[in-house]
C-alpha atoms as a PDB file:
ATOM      1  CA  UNK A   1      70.706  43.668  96.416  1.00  0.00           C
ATOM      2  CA  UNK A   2      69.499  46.157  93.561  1.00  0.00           C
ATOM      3  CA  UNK A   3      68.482  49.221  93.352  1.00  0.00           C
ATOM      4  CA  UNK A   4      65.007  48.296  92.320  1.00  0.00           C
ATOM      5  CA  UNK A   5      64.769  45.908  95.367  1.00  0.00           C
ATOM      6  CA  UNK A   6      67.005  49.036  97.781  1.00  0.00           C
ATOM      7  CA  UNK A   7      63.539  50.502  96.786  1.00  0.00           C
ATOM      8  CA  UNK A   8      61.049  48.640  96.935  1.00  0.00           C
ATOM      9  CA  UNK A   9      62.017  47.287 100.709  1.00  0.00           C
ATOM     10  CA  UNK A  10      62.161  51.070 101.766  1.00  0.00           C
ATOM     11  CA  UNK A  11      58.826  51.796 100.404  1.00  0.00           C
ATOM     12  CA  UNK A  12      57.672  49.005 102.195  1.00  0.00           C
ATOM     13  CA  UNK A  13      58.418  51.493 105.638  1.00  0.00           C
ATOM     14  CA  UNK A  14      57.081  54.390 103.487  1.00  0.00           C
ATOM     15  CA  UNK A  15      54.114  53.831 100.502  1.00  0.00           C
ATOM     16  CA  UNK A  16      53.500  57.126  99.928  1.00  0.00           C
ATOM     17  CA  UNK A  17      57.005  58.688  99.330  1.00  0.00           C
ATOM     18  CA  UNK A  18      57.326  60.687  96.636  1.00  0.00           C
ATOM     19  CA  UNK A  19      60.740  60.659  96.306  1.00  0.00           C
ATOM     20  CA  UNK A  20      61.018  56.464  96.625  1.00  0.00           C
ATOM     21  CA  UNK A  21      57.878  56.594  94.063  1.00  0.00           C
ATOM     22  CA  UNK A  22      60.006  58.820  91.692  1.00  0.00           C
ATOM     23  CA  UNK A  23      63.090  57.087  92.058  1.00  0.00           C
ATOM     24  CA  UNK A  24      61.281  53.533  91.446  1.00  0.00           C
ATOM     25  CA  UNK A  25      59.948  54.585  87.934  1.00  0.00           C
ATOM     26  CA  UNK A  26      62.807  56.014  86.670  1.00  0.00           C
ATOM     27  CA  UNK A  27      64.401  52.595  87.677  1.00  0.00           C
ATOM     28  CA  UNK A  28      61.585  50.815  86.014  1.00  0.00           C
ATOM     29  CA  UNK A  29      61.724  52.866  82.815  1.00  0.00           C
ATOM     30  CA  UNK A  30      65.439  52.126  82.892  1.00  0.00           C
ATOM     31  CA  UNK A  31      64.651  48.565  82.503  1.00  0.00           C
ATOM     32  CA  UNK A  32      62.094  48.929  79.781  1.00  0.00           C
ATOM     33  CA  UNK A  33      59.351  48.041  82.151  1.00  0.00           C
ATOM     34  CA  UNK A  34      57.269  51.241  81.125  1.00  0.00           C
ATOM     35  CA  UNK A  35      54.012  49.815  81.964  1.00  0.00           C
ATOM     36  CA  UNK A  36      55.466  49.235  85.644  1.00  0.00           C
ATOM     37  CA  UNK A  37      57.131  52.800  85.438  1.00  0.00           C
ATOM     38  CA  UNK A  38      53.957  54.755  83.871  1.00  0.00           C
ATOM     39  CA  UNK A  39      51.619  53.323  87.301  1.00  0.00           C
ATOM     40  CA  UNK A  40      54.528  54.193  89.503  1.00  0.00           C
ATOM     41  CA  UNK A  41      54.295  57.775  88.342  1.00  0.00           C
ATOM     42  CA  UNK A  42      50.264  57.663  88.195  1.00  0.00           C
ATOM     43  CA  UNK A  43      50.876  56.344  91.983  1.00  0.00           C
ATOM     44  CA  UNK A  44      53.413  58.580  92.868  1.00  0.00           C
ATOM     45  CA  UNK A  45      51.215  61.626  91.631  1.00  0.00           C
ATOM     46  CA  UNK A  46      47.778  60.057  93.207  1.00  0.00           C
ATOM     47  CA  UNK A  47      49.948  60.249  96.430  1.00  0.00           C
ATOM     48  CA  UNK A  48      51.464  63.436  95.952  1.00  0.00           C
ATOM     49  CA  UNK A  49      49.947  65.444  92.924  1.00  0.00           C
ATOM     50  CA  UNK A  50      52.125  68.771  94.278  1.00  0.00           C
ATOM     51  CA  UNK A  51      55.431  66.724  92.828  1.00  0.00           C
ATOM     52  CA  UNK A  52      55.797  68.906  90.430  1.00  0.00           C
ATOM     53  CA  UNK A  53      58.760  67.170  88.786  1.00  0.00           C
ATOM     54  CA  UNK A  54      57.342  63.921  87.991  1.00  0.00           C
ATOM     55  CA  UNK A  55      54.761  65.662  85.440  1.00  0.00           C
ATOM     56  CA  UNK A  56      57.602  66.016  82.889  1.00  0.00           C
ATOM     57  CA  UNK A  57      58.579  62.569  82.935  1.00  0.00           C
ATOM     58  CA  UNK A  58      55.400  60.933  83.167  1.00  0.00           C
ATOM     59  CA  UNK A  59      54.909  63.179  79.665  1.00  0.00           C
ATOM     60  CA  UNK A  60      57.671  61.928  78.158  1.00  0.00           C
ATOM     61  CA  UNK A  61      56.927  58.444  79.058  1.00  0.00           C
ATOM     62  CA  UNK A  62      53.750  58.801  77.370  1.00  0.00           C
ATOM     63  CA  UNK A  63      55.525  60.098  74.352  1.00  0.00           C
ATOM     64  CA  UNK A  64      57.503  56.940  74.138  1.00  0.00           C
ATOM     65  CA  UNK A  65      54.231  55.110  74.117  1.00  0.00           C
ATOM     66  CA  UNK A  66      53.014  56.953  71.633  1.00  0.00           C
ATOM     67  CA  UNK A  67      50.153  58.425  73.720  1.00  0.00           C
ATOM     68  CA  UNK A  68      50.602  62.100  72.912  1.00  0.00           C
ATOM     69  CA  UNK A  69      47.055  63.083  73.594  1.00  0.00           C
ATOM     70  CA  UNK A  70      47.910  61.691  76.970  1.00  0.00           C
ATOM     71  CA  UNK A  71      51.246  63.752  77.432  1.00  0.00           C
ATOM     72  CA  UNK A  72      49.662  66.897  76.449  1.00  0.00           C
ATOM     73  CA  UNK A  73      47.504  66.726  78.999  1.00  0.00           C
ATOM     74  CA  UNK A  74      49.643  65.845  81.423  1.00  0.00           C
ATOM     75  CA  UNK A  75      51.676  68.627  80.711  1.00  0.00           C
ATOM     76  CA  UNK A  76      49.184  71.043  80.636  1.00  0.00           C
ATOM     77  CA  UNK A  77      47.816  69.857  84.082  1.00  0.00           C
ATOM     78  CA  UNK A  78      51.505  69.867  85.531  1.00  0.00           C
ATOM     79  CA  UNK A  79      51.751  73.569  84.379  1.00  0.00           C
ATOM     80  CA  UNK A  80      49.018  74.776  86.085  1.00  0.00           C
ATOM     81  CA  UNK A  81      50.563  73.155  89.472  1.00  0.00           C
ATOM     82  CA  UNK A  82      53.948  74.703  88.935  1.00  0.00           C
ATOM     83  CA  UNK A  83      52.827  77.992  88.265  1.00  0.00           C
ATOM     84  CA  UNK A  84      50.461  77.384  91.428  1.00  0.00           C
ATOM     85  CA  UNK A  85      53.488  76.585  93.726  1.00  0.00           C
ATOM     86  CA  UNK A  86      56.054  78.967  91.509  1.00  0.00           C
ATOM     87  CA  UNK A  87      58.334  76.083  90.549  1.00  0.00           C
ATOM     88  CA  UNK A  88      59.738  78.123  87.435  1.00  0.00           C
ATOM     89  CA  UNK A  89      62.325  75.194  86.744  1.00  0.00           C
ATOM     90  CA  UNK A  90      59.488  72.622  86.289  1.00  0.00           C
ATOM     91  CA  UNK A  91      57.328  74.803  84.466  1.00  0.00           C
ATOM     92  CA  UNK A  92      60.253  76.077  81.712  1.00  0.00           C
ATOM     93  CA  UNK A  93      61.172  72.067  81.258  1.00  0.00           C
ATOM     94  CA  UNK A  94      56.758  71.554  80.701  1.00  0.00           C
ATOM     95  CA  UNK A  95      56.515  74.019  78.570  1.00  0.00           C
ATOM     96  CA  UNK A  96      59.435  73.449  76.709  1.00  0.00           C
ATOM     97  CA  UNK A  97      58.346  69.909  76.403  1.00  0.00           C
ATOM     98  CA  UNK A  98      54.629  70.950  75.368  1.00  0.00           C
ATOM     99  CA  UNK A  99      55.887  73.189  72.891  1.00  0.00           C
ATOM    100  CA  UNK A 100      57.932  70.086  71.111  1.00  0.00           C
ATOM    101  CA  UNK A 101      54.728  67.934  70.916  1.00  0.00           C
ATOM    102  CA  UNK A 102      52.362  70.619  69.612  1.00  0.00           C
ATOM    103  CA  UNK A 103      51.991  71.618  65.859  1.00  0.00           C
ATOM    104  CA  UNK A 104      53.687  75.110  65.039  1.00  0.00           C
ATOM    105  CA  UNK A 105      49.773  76.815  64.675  1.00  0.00           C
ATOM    106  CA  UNK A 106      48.898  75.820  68.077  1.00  0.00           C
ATOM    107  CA  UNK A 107      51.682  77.224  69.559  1.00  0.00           C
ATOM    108  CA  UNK A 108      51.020  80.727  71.651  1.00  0.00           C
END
């Protein structure tokens, strides 16, 4: 059995987990299946919004789909929960990632 289906079975026991959520769209993206990875992470963070770490990588993925509109505001959104919760890590690796997608004068 793969990983993929090692995850799937256990989130049959347990829908909601964030963690089997998180791990199953990183294993989709891995695959290329982004449009199964990007509503994992929209599931995962209807589920959970407080997972602070997912925001980062949902962002990226929309970067890869060329939906930077989209990351931005993801981004932005998953800032304002980390500073909420003071999860400094996630919110240096947001803004770092914000920063990269936005033109120099909109920086701050």
């Amino acid at each position: 059995m793969d990983r993929k289906e090692t995850l799937l079975r256990f989130l049959e026991k347990d829908p909601a987990s964030p963690f089997l959520l998180f791990a199953l769209a990183k294993e989709y993206e891995t695959e290329g299946n982004l449009s199964a990875s990007l509503e994992t992470y929209e599931q995962l963070l209807q589920a959970d919004p407080r997972y602070t770490g997912a925001y980062y990588h949902l962002g990226k993925l929309y970067e890869r789909l060329e939906s930077p509109d989209k990351a931005k505001e993801v981004y932005e959104h998953g800032l304002v929960l980390c500073r909420q919760q003071k999860a400094w890590h996630d919110a240096n690796e947001l803004q770092g990632a914000l920063n990269d997608l936005l033109p120099p004068d909109e920086l701050g």
